[in-house]
PDB file of N, CA and C in Angstrom:
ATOM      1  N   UNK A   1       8.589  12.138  13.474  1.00  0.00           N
ATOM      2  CA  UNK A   1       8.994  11.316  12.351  1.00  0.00           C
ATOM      3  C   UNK A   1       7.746  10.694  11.717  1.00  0.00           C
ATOM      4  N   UNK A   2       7.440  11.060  10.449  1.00  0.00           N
ATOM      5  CA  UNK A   2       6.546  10.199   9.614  1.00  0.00           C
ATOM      6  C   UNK A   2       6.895   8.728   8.920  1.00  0.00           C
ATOM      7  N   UNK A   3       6.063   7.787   9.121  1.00  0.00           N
ATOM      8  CA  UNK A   3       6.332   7.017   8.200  1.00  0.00           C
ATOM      9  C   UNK A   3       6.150   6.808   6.856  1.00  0.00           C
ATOM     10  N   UNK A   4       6.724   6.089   6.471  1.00  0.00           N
ATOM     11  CA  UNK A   4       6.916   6.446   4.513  1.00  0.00           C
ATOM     12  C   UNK A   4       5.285   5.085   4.323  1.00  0.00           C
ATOM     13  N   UNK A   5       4.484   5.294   3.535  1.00  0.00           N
ATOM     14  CA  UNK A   5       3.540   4.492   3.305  1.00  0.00           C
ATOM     15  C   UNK A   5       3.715   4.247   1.999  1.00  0.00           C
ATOM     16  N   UNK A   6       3.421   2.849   1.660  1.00  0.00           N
ATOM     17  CA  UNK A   6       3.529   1.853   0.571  1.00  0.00           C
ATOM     18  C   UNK A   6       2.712   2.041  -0.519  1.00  0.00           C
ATOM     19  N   UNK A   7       2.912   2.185  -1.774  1.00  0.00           N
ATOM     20  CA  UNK A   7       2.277   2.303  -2.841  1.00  0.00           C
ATOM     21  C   UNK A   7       1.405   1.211  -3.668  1.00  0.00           C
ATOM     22  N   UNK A   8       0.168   1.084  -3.803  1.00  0.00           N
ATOM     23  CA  UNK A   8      -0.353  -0.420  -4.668  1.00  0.00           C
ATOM     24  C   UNK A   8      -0.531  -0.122  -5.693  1.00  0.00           C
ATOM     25  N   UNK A   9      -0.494  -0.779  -6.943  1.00  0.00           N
ATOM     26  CA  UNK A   9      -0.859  -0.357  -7.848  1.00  0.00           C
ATOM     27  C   UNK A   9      -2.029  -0.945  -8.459  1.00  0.00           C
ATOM     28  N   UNK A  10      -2.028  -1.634  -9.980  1.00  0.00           N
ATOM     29  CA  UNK A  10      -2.623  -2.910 -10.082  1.00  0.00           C
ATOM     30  C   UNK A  10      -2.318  -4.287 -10.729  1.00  0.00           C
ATOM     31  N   UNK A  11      -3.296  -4.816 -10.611  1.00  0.00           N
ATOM     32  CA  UNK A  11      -3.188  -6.452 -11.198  1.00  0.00           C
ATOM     33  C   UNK A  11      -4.105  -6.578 -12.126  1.00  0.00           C
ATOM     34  N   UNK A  12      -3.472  -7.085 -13.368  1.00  0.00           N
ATOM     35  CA  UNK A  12      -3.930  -6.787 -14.626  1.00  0.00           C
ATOM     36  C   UNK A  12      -3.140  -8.246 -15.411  1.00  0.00           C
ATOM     37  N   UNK A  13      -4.022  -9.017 -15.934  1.00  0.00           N
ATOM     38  CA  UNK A  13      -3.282 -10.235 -16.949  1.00  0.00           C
ATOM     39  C   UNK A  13      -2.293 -10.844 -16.037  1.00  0.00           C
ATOM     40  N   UNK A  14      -2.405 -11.185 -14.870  1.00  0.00           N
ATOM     41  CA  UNK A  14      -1.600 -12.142 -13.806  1.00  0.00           C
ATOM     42  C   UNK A  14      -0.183 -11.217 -13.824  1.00  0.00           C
ATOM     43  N   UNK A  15      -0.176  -9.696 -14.175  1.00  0.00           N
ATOM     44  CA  UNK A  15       1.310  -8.824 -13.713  1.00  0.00           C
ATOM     45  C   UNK A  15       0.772  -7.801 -13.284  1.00  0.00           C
ATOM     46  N   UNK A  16       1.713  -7.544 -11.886  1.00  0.00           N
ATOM     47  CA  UNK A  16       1.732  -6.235 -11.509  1.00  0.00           C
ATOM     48  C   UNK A  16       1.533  -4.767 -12.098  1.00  0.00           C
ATOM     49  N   UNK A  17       0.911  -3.911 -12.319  1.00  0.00           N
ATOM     50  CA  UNK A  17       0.811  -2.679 -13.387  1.00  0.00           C
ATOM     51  C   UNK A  17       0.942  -1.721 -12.526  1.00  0.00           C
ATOM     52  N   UNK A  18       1.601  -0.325 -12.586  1.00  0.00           N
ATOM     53  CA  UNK A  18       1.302   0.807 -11.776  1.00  0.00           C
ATOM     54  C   UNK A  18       0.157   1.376 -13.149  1.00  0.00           C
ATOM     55  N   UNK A  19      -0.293   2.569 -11.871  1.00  0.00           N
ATOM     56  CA  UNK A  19      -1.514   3.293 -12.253  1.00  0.00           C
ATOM     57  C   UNK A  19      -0.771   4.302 -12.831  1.00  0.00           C
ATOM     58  N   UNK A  20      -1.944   4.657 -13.833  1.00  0.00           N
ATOM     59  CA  UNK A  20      -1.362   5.853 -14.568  1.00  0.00           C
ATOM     60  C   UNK A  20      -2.106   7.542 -14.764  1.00  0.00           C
ATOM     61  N   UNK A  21      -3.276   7.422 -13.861  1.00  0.00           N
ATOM     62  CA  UNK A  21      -3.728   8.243 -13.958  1.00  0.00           C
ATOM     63  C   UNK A  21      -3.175   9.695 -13.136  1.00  0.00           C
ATOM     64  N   UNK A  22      -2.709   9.334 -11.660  1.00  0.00           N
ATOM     65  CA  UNK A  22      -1.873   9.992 -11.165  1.00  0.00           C
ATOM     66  C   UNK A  22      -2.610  10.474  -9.837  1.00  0.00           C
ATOM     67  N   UNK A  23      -3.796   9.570  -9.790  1.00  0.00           N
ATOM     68  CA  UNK A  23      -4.599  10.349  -8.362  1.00  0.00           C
ATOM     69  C   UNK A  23      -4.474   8.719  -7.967  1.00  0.00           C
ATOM     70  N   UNK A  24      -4.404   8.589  -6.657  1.00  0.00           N
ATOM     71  CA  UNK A  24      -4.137   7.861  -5.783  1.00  0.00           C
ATOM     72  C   UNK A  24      -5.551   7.954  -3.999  1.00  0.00           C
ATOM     73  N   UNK A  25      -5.768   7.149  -3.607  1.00  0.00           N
ATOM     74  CA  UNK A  25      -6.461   6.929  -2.568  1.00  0.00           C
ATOM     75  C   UNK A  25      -5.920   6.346  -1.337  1.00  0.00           C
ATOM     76  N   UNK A  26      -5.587   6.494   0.115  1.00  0.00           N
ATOM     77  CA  UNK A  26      -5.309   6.094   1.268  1.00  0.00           C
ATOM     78  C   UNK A  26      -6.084   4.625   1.622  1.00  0.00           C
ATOM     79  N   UNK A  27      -5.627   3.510   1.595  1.00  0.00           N
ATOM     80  CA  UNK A  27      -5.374   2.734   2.634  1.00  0.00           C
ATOM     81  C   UNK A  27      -5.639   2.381   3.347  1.00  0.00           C
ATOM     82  N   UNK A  28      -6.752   2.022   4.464  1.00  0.00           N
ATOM     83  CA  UNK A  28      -6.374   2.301   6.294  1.00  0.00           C
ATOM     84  C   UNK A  28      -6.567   0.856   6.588  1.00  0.00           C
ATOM     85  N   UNK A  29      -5.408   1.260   7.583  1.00  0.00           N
ATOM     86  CA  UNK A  29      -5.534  -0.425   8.585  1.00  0.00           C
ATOM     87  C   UNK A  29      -6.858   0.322   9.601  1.00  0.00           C
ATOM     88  N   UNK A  30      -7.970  -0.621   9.734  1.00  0.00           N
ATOM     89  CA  UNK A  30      -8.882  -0.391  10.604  1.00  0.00           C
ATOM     90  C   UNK A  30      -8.872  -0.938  12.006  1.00  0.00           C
ATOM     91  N   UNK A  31      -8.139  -1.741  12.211  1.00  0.00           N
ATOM     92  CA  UNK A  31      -7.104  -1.662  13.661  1.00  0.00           C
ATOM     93  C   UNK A  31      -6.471  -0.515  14.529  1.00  0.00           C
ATOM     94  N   UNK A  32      -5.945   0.243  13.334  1.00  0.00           N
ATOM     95  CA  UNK A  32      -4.835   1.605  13.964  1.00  0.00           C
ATOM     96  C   UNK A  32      -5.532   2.934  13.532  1.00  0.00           C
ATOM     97  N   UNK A  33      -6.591   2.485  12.667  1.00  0.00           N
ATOM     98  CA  UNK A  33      -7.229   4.065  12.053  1.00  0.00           C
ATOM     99  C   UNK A  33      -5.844   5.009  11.609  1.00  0.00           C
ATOM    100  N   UNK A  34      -5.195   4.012  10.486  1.00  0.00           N
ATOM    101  CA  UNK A  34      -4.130   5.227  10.478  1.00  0.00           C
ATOM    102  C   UNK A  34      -3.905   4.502   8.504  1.00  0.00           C
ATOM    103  N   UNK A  35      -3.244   5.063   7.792  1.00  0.00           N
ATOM    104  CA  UNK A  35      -3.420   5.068   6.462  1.00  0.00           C
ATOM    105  C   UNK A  35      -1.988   4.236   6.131  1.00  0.00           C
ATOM    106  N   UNK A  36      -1.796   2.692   5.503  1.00  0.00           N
ATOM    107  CA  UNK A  36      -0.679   2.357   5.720  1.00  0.00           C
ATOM    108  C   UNK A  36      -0.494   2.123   3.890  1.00  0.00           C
ATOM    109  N   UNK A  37      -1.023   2.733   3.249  1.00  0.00           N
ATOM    110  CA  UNK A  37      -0.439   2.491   1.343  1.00  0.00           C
ATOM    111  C   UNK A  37      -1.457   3.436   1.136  1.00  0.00           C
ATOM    112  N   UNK A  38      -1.514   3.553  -0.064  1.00  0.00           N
ATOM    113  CA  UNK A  38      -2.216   4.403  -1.443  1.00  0.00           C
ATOM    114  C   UNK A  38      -2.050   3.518  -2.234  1.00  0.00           C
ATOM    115  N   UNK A  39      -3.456   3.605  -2.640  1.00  0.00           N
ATOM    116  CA  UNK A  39      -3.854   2.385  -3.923  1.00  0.00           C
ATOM    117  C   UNK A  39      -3.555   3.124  -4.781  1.00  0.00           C
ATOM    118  N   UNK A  40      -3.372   2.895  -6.232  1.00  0.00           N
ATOM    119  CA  UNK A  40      -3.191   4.021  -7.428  1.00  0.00           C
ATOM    120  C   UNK A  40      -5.125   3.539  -8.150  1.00  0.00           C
ATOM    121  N   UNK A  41      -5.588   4.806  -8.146  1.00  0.00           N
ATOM    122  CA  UNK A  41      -6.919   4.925  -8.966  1.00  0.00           C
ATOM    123  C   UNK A  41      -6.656   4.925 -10.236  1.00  0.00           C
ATOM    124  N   UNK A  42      -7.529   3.960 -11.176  1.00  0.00           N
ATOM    125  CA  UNK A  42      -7.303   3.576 -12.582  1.00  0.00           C
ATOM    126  C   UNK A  42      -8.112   4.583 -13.427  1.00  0.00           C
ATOM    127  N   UNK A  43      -7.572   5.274 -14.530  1.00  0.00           N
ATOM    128  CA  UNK A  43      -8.596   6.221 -15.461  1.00  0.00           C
ATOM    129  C   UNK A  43      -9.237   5.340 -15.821  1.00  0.00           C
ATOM    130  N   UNK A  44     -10.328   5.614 -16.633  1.00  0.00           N
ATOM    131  CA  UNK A  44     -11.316   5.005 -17.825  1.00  0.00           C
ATOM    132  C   UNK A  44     -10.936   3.996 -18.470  1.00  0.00           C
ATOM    133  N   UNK A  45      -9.551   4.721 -19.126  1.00  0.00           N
ATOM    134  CA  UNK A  45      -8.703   4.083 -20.041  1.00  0.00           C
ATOM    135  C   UNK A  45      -8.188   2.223 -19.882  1.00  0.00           C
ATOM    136  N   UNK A  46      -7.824   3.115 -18.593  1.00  0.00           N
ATOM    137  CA  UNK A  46      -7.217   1.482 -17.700  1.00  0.00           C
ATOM    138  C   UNK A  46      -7.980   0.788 -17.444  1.00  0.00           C
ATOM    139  N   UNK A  47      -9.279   0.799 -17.114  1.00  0.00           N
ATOM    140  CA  UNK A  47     -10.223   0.194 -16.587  1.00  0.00           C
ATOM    141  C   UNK A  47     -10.666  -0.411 -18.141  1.00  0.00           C
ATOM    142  N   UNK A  48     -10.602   0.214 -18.822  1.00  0.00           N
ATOM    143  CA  UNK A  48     -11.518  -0.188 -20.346  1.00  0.00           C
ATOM    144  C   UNK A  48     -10.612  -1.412 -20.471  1.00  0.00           C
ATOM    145  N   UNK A  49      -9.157  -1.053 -20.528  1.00  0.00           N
ATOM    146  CA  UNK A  49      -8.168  -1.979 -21.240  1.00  0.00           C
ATOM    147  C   UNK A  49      -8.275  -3.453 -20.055  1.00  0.00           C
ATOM    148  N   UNK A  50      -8.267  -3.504 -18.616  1.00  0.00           N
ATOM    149  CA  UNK A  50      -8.320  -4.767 -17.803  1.00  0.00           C
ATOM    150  C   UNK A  50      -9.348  -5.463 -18.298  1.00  0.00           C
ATOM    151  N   UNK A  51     -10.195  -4.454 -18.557  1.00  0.00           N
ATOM    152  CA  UNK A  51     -11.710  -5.439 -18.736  1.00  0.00           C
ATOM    153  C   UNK A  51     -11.481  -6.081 -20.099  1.00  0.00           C
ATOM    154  N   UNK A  52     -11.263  -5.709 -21.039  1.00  0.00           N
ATOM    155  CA  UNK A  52     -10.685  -6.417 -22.294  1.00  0.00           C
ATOM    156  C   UNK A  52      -9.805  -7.380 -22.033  1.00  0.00           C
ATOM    157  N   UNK A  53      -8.983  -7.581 -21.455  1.00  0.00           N
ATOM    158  CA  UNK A  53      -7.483  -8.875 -20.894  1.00  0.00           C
ATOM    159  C   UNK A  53      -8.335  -9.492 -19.977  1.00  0.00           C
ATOM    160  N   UNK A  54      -9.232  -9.199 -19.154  1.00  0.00           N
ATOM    161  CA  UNK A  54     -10.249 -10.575 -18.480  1.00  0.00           C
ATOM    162  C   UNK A  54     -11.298 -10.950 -19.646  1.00  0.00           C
ATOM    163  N   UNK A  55     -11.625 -10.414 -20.442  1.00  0.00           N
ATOM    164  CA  UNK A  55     -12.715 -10.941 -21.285  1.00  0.00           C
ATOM    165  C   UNK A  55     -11.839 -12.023 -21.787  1.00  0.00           C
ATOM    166  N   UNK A  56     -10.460 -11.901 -22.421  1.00  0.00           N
ATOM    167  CA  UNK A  56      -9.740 -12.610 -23.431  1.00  0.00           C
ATOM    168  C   UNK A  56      -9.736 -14.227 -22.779  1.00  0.00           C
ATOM    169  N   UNK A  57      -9.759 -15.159 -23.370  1.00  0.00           N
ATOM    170  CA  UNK A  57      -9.807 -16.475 -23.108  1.00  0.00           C
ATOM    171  C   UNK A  57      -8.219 -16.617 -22.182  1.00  0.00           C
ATOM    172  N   UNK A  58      -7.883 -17.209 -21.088  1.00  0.00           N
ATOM    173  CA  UNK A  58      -7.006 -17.638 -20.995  1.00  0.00           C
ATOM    174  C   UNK A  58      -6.081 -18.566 -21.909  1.00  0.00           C
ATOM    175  N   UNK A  59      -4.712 -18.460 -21.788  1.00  0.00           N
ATOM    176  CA  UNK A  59      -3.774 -19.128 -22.723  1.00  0.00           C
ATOM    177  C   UNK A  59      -4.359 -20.688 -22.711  1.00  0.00           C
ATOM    178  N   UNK A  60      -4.397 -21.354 -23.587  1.00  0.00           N
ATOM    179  CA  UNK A  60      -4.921 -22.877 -23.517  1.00  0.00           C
ATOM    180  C   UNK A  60      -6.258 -22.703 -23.285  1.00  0.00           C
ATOM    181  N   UNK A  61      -7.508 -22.046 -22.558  1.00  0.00           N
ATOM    182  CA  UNK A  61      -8.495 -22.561 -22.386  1.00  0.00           C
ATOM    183  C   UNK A  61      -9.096 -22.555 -23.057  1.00  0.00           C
ATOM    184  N   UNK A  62     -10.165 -23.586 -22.939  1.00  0.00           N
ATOM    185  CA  UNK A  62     -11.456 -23.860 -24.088  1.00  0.00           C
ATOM    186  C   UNK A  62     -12.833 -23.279 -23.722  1.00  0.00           C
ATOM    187  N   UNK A  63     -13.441 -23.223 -24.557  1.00  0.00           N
ATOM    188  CA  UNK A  63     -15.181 -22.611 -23.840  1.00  0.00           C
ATOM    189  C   UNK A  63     -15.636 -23.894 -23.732  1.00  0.00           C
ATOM    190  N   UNK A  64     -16.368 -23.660 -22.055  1.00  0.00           N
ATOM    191  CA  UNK A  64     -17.354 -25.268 -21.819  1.00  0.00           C
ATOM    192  C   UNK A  64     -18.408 -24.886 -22.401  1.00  0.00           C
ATOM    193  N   UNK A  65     -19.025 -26.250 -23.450  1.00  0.00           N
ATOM    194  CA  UNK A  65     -20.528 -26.023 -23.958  1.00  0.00           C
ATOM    195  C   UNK A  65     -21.028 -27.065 -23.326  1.00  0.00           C
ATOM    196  N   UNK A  66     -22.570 -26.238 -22.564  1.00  0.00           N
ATOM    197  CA  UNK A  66     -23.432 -27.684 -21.801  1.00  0.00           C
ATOM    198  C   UNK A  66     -24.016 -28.164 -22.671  1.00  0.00           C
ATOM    199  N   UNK A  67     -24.152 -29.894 -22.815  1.00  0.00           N
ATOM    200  CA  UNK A  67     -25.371 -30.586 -22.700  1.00  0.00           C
ATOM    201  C   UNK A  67     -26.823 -30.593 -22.853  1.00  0.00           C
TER     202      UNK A  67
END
């Protein structure tokens, strides 16, 4: 009997996102040496677009100017 292993995707603008590229990477608990999820690997695309939604100012915040 195999066990079924858990899928991650990502975190993007404080929500959950699945990946869309469609290749995926193993997991391992380094305790059991055994593979317990698959992360989902982000294309270009995805990666271009997170980095744009962390650049963006949070809702309400201000830029600190020093002194």
């Amino acid at each position: 009997m195999t066990a079924k292993i858990g899928q991650l995707g990502h975190y993007v603008d404080g929500k959950a996102v699945a990946g869309n590229s469609g290749r995926t990477a193993p997991v391992y608990n380094p305790a059991l040496g055994v593979a317990t999820s698959e992360v989902a690997l982000a294309s270009a695309d995805e990666t271009r677009a997170a980095i744009a939604t962390a650049r963006m100012p949070a809702n309400g915040a201000r830029r600190m100017r020093g002194k």
